[in-house]
C-alpha atoms as a PDB file:
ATOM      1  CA  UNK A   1    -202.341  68.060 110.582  1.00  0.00           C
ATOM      2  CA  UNK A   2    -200.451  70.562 108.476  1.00  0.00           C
ATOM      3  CA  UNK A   3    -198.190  68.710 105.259  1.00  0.00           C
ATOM      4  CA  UNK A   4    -194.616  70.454 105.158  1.00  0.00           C
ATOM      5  CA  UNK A   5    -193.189  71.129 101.963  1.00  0.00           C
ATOM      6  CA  UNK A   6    -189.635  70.548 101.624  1.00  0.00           C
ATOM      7  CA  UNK A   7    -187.902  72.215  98.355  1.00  0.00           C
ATOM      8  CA  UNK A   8    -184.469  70.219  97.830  1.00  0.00           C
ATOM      9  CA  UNK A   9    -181.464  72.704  97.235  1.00  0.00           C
ATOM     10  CA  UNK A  10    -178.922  71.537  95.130  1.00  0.00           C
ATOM     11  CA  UNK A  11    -177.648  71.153  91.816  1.00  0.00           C
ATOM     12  CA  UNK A  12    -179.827  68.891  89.349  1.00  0.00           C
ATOM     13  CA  UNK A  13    -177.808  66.726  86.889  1.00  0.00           C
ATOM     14  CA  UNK A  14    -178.310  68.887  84.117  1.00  0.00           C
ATOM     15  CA  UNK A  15    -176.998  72.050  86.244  1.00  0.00           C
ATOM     16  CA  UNK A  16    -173.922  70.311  87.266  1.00  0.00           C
ATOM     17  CA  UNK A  17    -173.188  68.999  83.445  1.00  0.00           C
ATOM     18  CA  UNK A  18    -173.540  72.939  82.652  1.00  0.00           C
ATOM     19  CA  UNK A  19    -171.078  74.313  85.153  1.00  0.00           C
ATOM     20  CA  UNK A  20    -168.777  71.285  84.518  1.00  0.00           C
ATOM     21  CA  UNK A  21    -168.284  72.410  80.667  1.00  0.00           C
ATOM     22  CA  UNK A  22    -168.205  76.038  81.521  1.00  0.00           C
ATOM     23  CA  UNK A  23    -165.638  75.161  83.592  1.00  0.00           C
ATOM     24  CA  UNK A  24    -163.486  73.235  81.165  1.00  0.00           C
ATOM     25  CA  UNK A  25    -164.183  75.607  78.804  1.00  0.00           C
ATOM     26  CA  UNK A  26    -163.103  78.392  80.706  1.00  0.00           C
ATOM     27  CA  UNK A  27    -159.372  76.273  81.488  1.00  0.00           C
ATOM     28  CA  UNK A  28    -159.105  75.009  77.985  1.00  0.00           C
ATOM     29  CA  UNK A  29    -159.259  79.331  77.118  1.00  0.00           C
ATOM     30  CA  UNK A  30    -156.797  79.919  79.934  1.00  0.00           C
ATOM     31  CA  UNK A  31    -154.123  77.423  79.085  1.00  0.00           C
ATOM     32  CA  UNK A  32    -154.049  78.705  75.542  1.00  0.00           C
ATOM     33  CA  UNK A  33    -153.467  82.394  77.216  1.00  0.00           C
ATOM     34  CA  UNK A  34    -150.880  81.102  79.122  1.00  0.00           C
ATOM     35  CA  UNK A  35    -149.112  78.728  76.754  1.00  0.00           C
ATOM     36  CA  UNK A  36    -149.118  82.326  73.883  1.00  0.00           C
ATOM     37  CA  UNK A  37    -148.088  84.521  76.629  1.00  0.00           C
ATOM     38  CA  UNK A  38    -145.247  82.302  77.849  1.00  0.00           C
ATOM     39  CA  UNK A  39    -143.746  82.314  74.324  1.00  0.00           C
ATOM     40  CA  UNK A  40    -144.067  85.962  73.791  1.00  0.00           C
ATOM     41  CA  UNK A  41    -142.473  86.583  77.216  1.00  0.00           C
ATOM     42  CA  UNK A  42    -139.503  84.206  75.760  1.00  0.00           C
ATOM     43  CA  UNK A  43    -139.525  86.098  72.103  1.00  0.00           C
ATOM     44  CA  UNK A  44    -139.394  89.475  73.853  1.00  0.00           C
ATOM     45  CA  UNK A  45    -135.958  87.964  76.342  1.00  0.00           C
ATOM     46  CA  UNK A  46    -134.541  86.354  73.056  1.00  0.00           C
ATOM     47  CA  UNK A  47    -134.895  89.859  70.817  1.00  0.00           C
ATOM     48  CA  UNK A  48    -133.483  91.624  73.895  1.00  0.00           C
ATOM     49  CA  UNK A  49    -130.598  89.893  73.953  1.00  0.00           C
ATOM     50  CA  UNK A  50    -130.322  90.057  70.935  1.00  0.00           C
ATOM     51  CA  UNK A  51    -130.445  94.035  70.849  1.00  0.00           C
ATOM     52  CA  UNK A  52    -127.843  94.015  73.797  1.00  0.00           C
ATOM     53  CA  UNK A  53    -125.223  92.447  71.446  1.00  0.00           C
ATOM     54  CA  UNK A  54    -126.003  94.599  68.502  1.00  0.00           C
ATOM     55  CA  UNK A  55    -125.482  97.884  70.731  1.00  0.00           C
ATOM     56  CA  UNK A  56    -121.955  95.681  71.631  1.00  0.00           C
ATOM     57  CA  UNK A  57    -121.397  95.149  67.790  1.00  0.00           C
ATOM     58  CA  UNK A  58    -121.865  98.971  67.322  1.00  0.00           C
ATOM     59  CA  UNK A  59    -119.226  99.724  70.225  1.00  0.00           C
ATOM     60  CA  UNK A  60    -116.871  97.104  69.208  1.00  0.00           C
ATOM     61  CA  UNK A  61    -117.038  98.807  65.580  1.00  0.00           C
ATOM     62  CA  UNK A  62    -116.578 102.084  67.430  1.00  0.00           C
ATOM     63  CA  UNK A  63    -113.373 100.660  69.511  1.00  0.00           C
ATOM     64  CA  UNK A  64    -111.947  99.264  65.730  1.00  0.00           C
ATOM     65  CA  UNK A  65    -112.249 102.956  64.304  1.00  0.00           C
ATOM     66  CA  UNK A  66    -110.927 104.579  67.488  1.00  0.00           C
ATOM     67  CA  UNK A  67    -107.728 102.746  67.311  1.00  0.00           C
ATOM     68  CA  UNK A  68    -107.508 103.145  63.605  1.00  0.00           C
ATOM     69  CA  UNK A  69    -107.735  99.867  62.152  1.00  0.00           C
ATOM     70  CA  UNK A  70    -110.920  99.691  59.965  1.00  0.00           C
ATOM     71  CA  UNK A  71    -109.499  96.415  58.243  1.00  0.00           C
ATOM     72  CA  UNK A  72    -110.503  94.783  61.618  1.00  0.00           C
ATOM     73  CA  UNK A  73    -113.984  94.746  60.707  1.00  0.00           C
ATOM     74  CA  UNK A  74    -113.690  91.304  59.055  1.00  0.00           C
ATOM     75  CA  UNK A  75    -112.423  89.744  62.471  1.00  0.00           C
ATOM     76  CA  UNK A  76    -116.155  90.866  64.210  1.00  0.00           C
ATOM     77  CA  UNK A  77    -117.797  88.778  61.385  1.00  0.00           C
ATOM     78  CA  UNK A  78    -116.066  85.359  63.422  1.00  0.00           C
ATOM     79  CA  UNK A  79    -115.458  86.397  66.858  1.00  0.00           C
ATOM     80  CA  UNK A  80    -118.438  85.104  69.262  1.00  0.00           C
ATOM     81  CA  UNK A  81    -120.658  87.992  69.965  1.00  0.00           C
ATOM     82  CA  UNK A  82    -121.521  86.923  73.389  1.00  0.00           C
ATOM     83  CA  UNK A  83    -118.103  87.755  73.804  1.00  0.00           C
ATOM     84  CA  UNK A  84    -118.575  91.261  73.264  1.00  0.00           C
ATOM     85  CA  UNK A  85    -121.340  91.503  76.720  1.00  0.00           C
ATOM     86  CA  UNK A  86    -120.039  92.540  80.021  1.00  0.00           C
ATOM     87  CA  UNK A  87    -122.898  89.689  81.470  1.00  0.00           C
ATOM     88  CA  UNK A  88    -122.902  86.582  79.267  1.00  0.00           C
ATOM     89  CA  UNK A  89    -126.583  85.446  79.782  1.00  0.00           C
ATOM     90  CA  UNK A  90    -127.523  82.796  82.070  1.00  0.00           C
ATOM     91  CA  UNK A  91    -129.101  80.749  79.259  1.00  0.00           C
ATOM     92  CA  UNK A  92    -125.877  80.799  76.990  1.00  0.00           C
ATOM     93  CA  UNK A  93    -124.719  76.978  76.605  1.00  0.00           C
ATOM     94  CA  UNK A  94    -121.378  77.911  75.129  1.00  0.00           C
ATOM     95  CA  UNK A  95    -119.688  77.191  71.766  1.00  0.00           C
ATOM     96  CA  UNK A  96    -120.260  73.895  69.459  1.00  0.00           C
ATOM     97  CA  UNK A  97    -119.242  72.844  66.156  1.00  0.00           C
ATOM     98  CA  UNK A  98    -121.963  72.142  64.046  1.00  0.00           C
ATOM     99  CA  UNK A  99    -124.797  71.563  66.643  1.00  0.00           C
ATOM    100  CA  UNK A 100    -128.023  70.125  66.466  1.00  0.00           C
ATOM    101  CA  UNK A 101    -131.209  71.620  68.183  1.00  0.00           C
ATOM    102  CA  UNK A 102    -131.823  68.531  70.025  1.00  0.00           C
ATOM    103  CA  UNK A 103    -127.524  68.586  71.364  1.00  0.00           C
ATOM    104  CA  UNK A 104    -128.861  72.548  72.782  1.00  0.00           C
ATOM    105  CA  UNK A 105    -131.221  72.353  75.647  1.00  0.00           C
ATOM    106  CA  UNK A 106    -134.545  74.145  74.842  1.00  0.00           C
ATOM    107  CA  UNK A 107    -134.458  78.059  75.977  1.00  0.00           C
ATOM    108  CA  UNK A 108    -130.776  78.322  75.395  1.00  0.00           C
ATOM    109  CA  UNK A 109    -128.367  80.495  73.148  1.00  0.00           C
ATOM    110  CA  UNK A 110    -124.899  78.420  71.712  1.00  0.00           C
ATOM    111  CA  UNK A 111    -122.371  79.644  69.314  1.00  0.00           C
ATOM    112  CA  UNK A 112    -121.832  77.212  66.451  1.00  0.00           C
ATOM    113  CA  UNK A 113    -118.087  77.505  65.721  1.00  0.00           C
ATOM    114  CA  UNK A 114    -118.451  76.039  62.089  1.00  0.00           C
ATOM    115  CA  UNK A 115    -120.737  78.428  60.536  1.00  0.00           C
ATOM    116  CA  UNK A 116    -119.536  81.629  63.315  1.00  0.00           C
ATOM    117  CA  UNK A 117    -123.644  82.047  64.066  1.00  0.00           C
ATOM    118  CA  UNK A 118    -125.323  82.296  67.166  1.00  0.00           C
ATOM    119  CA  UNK A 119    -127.987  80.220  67.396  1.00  0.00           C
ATOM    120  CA  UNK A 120    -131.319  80.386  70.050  1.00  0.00           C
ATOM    121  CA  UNK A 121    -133.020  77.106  70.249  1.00  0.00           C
ATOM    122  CA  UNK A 122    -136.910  77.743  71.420  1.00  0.00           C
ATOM    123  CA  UNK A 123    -138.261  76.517  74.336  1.00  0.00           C
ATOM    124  CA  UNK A 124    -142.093  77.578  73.623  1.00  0.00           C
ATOM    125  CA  UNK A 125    -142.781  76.945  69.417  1.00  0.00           C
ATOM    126  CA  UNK A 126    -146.707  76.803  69.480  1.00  0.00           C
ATOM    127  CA  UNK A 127    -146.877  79.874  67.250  1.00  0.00           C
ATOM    128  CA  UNK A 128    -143.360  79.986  65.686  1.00  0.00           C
ATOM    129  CA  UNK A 129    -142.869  79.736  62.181  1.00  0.00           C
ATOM    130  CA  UNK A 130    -139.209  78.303  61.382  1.00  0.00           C
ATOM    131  CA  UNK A 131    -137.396  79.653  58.350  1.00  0.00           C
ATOM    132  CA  UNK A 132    -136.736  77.275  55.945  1.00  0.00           C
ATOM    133  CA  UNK A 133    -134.375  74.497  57.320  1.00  0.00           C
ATOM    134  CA  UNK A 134    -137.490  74.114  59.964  1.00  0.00           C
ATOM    135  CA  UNK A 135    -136.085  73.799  62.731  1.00  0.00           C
ATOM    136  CA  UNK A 136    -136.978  75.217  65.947  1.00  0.00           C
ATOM    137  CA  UNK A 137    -134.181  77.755  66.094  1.00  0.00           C
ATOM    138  CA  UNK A 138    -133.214  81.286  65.021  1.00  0.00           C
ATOM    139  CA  UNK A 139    -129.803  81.816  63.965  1.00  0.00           C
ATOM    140  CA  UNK A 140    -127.932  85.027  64.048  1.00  0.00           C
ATOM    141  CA  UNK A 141    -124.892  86.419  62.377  1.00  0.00           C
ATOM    142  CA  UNK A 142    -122.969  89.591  62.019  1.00  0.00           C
ATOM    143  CA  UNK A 143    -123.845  90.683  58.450  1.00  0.00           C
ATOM    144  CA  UNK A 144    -121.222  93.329  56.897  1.00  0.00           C
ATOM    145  CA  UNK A 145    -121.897  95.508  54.108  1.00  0.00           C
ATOM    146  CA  UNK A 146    -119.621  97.209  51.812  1.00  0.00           C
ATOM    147  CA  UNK A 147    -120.598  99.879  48.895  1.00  0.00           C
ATOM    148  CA  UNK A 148    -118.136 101.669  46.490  1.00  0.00           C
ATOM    149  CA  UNK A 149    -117.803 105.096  47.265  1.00  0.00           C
ATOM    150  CA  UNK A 150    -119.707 107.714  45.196  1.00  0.00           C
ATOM    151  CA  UNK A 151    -117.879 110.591  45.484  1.00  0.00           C
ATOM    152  CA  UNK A 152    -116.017 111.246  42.242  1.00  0.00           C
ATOM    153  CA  UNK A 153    -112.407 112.037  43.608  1.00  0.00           C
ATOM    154  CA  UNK A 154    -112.973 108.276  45.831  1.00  0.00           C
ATOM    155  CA  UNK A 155    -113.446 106.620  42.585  1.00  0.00           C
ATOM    156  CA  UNK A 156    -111.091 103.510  42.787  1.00  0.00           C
ATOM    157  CA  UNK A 157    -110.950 103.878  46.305  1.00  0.00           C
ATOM    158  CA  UNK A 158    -111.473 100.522  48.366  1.00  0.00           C
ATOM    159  CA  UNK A 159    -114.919  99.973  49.286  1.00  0.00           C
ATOM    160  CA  UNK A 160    -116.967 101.923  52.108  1.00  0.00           C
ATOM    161  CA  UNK A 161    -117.928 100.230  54.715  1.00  0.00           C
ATOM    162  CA  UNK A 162    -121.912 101.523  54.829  1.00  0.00           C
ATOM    163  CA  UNK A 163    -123.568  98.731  57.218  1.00  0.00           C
ATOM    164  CA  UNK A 164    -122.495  96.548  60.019  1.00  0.00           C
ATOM    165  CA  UNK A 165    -125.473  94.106  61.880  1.00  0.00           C
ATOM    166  CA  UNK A 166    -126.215  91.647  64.421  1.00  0.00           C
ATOM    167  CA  UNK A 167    -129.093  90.234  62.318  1.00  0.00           C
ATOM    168  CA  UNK A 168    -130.815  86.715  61.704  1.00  0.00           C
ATOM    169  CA  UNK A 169    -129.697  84.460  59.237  1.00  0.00           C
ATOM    170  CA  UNK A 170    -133.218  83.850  57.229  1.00  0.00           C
ATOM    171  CA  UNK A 171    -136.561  85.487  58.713  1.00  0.00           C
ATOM    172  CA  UNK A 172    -138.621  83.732  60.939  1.00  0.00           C
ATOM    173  CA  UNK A 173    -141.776  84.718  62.432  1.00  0.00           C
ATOM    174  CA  UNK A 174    -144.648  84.136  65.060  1.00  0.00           C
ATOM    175  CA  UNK A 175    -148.142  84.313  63.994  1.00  0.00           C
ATOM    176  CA  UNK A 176    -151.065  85.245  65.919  1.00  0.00           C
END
């Protein structure tokens, strides 16, 4: 009578144990991807809005100097630049005084009427660094420089205006 060998296919305990954390490895490395990539798709939508309004900043300047009244310049420094956009953005909340990140919902721009910035409140802050009041926003302002002009017969002259920007408040940053 012939024996019959039977070889038992499957995974031993050790095996499975093996493919288990190569498998929980291989989400844990995948939800980090996701998690950095998610915030850098929300930094590159923030910064583009942001360079829509300072193209409008630049062509409300323009419109100022077109109808001849430079001293206007001062009234762009308070205005609300989402104003200035043919397309407000879907994730603009609006104007507050004085708010708070937590009053803002996460992902969303607001104007703050006390200090005249426009503040974006992250969603995604896993590799955000905050400037220094730490919070999880970036604020934004219209900054406005003057320079006296050099030219010797413009001596005494009122200021030149040399520099107008849609610009944060304090730098802020995202590492990795």
């Amino acid at each position: 009578m012939a024996s019959v060998v039977t070889s038992e296919c499957g995974f031993t305990l050790i095996e499975l144990v093996v493919v288990i954390i190569i498998i929980v490895v291989m989400i844990g490395i995948f939800l980090d991807r996701m998690q950095f990539y998610q915030e850098q798709a929300e930094k590159t939508a923030m910064e583009t809005v942001a360079g829509a309004l300072q193209s409008a900043l630049i062509l409300q300047y323009g419109e100022i100097l077109t109808r001849g009244k430079p001293s206007d310049t001062a009234a762009l420094v308070q205005d609300n630049p989402m104003n200035w956009l043919q397309k407000i953005p879907n994730n603009y909340s609006g104007e507050f005084y004085d708010p708070t990140p937590l009053a803002v919902a996460a992902g969303n721009w607001v104007f703050d009427l006390k200090s005249r910035e426009l503040i974006y409140v992250l969603r995604n802050t896993n590799y955000f660094k905050p400037g220094k009041d730490g919070k999880k926003w970036i604020r934004f302002h219209v900054a406005v420089s003057y320079e006296a002009s050099r030219l010797p017969s413009l001596q005494g002259a009122p200021p030149e205006l040399t520099g107008i920007l849609f610009k944060p408040v304090e730098p802020y940053s995202w590492f990795r």
